[in-house]
C-alpha atoms as a PDB file:
ATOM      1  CA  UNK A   1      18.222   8.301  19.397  1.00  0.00           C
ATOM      2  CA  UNK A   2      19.887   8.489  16.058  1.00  0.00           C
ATOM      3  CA  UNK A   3      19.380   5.537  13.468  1.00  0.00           C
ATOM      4  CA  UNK A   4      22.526   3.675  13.375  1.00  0.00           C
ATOM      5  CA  UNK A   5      20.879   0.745  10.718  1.00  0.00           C
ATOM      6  CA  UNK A   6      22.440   0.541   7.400  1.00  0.00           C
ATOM      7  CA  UNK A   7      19.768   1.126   5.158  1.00  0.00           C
ATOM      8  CA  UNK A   8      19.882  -0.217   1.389  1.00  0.00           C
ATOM      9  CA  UNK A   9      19.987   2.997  -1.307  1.00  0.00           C
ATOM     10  CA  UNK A  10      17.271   3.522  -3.788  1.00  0.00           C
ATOM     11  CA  UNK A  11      19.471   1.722  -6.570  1.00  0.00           C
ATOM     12  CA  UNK A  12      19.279  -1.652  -4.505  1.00  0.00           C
ATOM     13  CA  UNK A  13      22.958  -2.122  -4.293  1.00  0.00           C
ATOM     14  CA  UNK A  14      24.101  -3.519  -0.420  1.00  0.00           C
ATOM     15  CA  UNK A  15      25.701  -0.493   1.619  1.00  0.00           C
ATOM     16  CA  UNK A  16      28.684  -3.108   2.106  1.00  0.00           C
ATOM     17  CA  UNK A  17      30.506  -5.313  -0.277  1.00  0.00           C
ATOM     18  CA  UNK A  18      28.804  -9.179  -0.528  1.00  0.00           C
ATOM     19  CA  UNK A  19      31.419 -11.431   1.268  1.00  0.00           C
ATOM     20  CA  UNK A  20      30.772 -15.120   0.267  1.00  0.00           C
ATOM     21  CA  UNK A  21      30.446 -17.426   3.026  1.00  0.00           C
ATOM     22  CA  UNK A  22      33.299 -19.877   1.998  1.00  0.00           C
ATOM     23  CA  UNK A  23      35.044 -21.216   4.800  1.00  0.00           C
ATOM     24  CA  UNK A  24      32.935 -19.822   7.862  1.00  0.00           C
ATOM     25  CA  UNK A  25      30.979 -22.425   9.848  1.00  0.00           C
ATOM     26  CA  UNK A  26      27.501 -23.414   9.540  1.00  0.00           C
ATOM     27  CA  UNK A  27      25.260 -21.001  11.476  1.00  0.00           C
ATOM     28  CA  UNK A  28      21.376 -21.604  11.334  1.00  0.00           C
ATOM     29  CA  UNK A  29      18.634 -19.250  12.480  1.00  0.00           C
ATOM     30  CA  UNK A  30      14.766 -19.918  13.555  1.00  0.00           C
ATOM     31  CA  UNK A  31      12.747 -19.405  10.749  1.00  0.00           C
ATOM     32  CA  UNK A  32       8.754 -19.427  11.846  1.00  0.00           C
ATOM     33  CA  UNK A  33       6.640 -17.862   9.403  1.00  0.00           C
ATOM     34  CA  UNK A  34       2.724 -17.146  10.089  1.00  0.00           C
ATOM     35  CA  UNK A  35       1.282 -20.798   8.979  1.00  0.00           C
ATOM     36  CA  UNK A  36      -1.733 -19.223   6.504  1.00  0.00           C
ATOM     37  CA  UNK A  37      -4.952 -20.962   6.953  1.00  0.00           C
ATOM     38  CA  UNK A  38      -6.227 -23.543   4.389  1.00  0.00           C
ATOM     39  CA  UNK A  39      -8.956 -21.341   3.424  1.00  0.00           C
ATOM     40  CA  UNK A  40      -6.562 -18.264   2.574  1.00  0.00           C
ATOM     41  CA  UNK A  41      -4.125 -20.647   1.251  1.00  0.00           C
ATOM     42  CA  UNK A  42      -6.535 -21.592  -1.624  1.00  0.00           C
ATOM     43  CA  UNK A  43      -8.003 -18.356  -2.394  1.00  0.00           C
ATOM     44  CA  UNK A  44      -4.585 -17.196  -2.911  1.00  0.00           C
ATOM     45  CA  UNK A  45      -3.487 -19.988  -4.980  1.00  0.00           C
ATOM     46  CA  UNK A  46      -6.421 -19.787  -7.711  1.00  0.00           C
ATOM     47  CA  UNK A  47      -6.070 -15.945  -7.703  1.00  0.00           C
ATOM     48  CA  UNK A  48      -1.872 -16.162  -8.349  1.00  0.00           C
ATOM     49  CA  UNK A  49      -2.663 -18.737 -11.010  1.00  0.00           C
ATOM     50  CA  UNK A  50      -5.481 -16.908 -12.745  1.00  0.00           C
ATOM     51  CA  UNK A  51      -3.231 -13.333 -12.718  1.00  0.00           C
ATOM     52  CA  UNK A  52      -0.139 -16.166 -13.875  1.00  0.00           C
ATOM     53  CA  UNK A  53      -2.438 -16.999 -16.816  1.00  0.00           C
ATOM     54  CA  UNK A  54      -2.700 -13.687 -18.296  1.00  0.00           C
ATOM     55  CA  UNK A  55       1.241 -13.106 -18.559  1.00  0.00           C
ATOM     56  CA  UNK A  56       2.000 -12.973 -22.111  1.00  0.00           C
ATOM     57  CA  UNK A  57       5.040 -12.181 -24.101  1.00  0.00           C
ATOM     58  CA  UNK A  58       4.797  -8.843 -25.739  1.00  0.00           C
ATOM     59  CA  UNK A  59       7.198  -7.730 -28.381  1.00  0.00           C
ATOM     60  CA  UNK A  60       4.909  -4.414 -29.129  1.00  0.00           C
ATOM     61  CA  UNK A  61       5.778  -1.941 -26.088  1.00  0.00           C
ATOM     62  CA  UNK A  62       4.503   1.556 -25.573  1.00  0.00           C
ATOM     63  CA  UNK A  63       7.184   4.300 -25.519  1.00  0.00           C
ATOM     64  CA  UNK A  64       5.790   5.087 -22.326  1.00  0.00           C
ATOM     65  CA  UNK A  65       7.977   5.368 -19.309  1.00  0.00           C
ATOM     66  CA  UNK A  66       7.902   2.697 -16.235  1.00  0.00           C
ATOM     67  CA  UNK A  67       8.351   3.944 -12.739  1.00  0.00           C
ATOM     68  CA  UNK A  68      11.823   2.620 -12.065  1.00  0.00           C
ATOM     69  CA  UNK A  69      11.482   1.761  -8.664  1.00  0.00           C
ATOM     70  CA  UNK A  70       8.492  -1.086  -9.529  1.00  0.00           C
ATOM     71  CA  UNK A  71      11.685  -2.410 -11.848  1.00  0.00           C
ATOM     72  CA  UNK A  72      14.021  -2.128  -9.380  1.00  0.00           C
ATOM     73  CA  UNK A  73      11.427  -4.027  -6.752  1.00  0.00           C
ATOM     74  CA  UNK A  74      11.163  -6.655  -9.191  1.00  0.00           C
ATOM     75  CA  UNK A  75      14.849  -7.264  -9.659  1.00  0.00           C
ATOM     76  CA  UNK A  76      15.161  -7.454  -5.836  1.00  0.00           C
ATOM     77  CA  UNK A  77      12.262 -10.216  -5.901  1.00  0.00           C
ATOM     78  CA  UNK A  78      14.583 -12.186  -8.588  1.00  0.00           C
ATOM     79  CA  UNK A  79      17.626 -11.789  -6.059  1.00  0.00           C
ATOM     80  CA  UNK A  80      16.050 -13.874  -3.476  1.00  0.00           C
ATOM     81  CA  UNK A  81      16.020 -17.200  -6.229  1.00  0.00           C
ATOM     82  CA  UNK A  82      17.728 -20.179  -4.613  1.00  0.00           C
ATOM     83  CA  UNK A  83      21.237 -20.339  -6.283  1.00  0.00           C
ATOM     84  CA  UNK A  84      23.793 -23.205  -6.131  1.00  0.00           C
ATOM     85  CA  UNK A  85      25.677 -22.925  -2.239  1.00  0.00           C
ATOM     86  CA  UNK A  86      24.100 -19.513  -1.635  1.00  0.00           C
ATOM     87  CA  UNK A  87      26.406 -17.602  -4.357  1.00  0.00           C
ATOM     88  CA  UNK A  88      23.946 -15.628  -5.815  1.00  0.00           C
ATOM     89  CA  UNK A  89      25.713 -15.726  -9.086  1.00  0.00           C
ATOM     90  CA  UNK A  90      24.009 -12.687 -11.273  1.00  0.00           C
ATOM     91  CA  UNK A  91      23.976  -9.422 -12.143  1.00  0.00           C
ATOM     92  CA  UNK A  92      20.977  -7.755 -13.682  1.00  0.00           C
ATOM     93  CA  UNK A  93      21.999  -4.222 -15.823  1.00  0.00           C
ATOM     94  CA  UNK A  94      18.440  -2.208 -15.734  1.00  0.00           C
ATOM     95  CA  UNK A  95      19.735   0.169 -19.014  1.00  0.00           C
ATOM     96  CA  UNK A  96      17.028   3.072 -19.906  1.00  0.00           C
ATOM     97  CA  UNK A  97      20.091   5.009 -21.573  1.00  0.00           C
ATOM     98  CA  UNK A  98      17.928   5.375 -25.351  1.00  0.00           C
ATOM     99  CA  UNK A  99      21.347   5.740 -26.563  1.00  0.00           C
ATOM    100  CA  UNK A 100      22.739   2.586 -24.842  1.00  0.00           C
ATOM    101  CA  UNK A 101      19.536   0.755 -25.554  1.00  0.00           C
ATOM    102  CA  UNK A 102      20.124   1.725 -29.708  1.00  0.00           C
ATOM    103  CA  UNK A 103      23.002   0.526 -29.690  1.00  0.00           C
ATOM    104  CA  UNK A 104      22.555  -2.940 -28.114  1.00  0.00           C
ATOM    105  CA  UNK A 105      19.576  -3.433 -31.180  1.00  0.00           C
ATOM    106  CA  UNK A 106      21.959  -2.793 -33.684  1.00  0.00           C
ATOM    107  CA  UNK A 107      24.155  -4.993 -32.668  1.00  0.00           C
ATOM    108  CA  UNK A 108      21.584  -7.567 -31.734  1.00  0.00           C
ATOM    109  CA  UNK A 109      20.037  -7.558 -34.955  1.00  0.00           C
ATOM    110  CA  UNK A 110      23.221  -7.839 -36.489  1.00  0.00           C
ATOM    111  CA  UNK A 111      23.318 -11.301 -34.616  1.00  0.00           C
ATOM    112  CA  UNK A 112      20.200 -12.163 -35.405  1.00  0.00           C
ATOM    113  CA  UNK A 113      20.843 -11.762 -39.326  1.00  0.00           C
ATOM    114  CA  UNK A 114      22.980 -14.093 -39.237  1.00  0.00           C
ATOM    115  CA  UNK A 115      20.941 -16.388 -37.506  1.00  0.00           C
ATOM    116  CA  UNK A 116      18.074 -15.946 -39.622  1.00  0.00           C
ATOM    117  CA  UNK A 117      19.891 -16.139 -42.622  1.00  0.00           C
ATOM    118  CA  UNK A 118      20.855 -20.081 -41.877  1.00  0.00           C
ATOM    119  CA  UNK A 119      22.952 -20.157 -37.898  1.00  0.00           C
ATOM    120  CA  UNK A 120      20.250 -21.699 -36.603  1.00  0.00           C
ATOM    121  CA  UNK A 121      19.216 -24.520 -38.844  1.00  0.00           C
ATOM    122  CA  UNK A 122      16.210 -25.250 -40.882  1.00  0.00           C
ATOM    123  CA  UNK A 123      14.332 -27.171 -37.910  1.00  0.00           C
ATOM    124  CA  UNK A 124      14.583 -23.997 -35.757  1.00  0.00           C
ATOM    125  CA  UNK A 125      14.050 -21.608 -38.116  1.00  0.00           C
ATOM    126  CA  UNK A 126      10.583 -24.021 -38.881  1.00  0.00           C
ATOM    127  CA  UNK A 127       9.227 -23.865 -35.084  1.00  0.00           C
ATOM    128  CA  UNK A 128       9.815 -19.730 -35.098  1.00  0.00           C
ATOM    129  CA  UNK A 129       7.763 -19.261 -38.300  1.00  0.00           C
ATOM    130  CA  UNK A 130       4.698 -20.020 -36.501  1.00  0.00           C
ATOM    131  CA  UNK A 131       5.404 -16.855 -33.491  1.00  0.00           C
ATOM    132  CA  UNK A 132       6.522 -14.387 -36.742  1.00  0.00           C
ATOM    133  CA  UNK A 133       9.856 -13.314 -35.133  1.00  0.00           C
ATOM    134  CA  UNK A 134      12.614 -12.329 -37.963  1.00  0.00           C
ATOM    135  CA  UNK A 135      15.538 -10.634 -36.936  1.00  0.00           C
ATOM    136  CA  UNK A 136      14.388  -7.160 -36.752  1.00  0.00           C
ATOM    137  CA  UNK A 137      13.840  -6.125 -32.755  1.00  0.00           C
ATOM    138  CA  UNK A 138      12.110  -2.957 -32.185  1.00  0.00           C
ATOM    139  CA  UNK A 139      11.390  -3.703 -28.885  1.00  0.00           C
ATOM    140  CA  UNK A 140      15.055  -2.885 -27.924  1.00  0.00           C
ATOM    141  CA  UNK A 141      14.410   0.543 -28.263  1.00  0.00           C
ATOM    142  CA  UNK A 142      10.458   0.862 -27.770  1.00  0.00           C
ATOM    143  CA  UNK A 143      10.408  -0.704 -24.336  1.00  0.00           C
ATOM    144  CA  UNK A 144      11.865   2.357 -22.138  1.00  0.00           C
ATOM    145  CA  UNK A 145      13.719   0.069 -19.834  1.00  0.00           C
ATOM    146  CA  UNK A 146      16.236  -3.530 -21.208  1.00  0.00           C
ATOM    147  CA  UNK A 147      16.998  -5.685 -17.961  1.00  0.00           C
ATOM    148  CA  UNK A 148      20.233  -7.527 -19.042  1.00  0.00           C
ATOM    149  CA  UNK A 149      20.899 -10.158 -16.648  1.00  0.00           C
ATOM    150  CA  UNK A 150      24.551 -11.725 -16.786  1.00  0.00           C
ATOM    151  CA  UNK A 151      25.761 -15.120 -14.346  1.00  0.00           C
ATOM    152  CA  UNK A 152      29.061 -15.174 -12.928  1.00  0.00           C
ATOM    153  CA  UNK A 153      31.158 -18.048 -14.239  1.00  0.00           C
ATOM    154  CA  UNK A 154      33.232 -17.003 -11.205  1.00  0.00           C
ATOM    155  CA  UNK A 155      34.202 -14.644  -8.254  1.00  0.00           C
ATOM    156  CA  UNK A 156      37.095 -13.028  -7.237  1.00  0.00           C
ATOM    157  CA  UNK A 157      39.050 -13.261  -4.131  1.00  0.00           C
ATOM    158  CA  UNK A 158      40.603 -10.055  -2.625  1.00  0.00           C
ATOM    159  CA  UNK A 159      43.835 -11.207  -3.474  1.00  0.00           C
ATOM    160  CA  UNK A 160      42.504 -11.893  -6.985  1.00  0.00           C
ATOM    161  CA  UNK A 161      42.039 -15.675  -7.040  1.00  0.00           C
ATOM    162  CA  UNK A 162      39.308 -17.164  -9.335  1.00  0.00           C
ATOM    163  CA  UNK A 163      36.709 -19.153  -7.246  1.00  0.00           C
ATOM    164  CA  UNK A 164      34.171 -21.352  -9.176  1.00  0.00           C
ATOM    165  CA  UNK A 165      30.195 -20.725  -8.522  1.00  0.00           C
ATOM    166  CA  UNK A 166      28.187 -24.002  -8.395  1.00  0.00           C
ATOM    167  CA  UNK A 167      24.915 -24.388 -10.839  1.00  0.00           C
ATOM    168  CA  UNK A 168      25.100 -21.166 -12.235  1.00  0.00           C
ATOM    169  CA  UNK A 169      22.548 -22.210 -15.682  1.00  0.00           C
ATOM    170  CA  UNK A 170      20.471 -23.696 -12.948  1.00  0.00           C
ATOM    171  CA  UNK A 171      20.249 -20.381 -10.445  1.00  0.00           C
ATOM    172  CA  UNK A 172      19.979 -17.197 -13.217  1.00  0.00           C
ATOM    173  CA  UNK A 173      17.128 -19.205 -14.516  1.00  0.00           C
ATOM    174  CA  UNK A 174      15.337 -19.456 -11.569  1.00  0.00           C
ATOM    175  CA  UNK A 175      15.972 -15.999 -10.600  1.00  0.00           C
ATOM    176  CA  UNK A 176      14.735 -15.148 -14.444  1.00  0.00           C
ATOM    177  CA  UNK A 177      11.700 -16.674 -13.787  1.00  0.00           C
ATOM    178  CA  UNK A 178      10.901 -14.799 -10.605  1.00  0.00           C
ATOM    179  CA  UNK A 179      11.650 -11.557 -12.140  1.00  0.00           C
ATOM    180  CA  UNK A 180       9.427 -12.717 -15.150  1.00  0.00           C
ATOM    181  CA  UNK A 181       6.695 -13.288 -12.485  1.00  0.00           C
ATOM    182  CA  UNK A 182       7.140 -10.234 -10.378  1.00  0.00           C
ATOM    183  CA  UNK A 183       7.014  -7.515 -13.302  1.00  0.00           C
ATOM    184  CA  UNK A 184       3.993  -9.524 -14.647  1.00  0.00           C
ATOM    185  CA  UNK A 185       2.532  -9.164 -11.029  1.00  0.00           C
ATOM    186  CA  UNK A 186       3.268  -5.639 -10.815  1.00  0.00           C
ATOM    187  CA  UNK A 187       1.347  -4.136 -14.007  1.00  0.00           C
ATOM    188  CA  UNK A 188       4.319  -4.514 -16.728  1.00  0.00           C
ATOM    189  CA  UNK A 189       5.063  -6.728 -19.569  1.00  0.00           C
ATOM    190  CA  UNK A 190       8.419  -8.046 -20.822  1.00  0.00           C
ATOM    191  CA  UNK A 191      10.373 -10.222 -22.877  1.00  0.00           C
ATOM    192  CA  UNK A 192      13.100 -12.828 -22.663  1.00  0.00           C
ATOM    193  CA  UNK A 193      15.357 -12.694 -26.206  1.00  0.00           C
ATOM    194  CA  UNK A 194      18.334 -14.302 -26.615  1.00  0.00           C
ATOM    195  CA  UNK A 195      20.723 -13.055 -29.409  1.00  0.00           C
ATOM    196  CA  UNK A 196      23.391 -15.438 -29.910  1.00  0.00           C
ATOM    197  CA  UNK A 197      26.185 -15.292 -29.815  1.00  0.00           C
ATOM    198  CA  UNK A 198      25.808 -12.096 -26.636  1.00  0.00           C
ATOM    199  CA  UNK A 199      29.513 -11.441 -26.406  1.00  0.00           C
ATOM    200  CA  UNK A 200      28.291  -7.371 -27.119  1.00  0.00           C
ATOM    201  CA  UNK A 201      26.373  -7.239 -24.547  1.00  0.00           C
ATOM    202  CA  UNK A 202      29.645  -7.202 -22.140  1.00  0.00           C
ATOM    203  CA  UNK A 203      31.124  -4.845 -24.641  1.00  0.00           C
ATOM    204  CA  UNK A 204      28.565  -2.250 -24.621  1.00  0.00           C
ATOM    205  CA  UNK A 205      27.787  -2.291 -21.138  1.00  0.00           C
ATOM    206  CA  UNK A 206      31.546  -2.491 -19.935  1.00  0.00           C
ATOM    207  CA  UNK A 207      31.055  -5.811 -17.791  1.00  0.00           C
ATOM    208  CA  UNK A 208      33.302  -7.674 -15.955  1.00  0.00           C
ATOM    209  CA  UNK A 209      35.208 -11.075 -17.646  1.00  0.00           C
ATOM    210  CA  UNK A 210      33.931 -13.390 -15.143  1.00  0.00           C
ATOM    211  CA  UNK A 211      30.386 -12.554 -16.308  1.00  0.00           C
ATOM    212  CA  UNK A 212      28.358 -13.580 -19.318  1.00  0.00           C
ATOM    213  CA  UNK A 213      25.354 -12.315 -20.682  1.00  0.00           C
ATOM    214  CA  UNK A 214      22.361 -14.565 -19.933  1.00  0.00           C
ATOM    215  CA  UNK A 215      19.156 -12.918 -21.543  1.00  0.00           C
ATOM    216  CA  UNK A 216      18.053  -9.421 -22.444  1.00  0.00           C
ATOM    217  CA  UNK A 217      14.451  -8.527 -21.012  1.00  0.00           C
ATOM    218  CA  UNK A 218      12.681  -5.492 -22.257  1.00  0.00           C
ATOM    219  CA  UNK A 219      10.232  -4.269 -20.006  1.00  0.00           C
ATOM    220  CA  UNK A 220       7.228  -1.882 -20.316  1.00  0.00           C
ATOM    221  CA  UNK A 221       3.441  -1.802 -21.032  1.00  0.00           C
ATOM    222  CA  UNK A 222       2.367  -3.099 -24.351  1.00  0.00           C
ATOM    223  CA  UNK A 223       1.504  -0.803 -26.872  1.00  0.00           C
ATOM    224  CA  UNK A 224      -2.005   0.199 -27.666  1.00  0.00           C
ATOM    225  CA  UNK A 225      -1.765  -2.104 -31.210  1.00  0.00           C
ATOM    226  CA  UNK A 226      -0.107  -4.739 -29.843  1.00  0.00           C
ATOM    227  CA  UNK A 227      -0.911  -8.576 -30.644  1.00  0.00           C
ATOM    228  CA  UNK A 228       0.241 -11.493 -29.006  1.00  0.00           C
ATOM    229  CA  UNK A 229       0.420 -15.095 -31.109  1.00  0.00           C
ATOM    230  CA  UNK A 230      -2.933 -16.981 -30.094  1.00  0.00           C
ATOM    231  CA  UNK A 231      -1.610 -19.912 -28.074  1.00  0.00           C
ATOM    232  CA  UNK A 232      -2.913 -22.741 -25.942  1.00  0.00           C
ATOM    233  CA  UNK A 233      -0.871 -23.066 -22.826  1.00  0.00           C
ATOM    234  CA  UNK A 234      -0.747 -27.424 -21.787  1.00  0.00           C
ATOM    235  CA  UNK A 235      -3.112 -28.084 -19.095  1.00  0.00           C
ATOM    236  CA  UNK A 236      -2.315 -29.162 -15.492  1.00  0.00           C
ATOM    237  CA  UNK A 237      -3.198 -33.152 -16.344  1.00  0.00           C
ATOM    238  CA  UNK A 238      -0.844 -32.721 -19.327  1.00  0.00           C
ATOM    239  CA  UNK A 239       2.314 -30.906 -17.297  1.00  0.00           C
ATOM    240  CA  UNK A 240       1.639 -32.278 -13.825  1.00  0.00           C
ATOM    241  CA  UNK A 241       2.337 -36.164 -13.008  1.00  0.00           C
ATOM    242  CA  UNK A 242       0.966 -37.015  -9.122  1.00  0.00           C
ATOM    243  CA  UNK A 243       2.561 -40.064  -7.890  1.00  0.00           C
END
């Protein structure tokens, strides 16, 4: 019998257009996953938050390349994030391009001139000096692959109309923090920066007005050199309140 399932491509990208679920009726469906015993439960947890305690930020990569498809698993894990009425409202560019990737430094750093020369105030400027970023941002290029993740302010409507998404901030961070987890989990390191103002990012990868950039992530192994600042993470008493 011939396979008639639509399977998903490599890239990740649905063999059908994503139709949003405005206007259809509520439809539910049984959802019974395997209870896991107590016992596994724990081992797990202490295990996930050991491996959790090693991720670092890294801002030394290796030149070395990353299998693409452990990226492209990663970003998938980040796509199932809970998002404001189910709109999934991002887009996440994986750009390995070196030529793309040069030119979204230079612009970045351009940004981030500015910023260290006095756009971000005195007070922020004070609690960076301690981590020894300045506005130079080799990892742009080192890392071999830059996720850029953009939210959608909005959606389109076939006939064009503008539709608003709900708690977009909200969603793309969760979903940031899941991918954050997942490439940690699966051997690679990464970094969130944040130039601001972002407006190049559209520019230079040729995205769509009702999205806006959200956070560039390089992604890689760390080089052989690298350091990390020594920091103290807060403890669970000092982070968790039981009531």
């Amino acid at each position: 019998m011939p396979d008639t399932e639509q399977h998903e491509p490599e890239t990740g990208h649905p063999a059908a257009p994503w139709t949003p679920i405005h206007g259809q009726p509520y439809r539910s469906v049984p959802y019974r996953p395997a209870r896991m015993p107590a016992a596994e439960s724990l081992t797990h947890a202490a295990e996930l938050r050991q491996r959790m305690q090693q991720r670092r930020t890294v801002r030394q990569f290796s030149s070395d390349p990353v299998p693409p498809q452990v990226v492209r698993d990663a970003v998938a894990c980040a796509a199932t994030a809970p998002s404001g009425a189910h709109q999934q409202p991002w887009t996440f560019v994986l750009v390995q391009d070196p030529e793309v990737r040069r030119r979204i430094r230079e612009a970045a750093e351009h940004e981030e001139r500015i910023s260290y020369d006095g756009r971000l105030g005195e007070e922020w400027l004070a609690a960076l000096r301690p981590l020894g970023t300045d506005e130079v941002k080799p990892h742009l290029t080192d890392a071999p692959a830059l996720i850029v993740v953009f939210q959608q302010r909005y959606w389109l409507g076939e006939d064009g109309t503008k539709h608003k998404h709900y708690y977009v901030d909200e969603s793309v961070g969760i979903a940031v923090g899941m991918l954050l987890s997942a490439l940690h989990l699966s051997g690679l390191a990464a970094l969130v920066h944040t130039p601001s103002p972002m407006r190049f990012l559209s520019e230079v990868l040729g995205r769509p007005e009702n999205e806006k950039a959200f956070a560039v992530i390089p992604v890689g192994y760390p080089a052989p050199d690298c350091q990390v600042p020594d920091l103290v993470r807060k403890s669970l008493d000092q982070v968790l309140v039981e009531v």
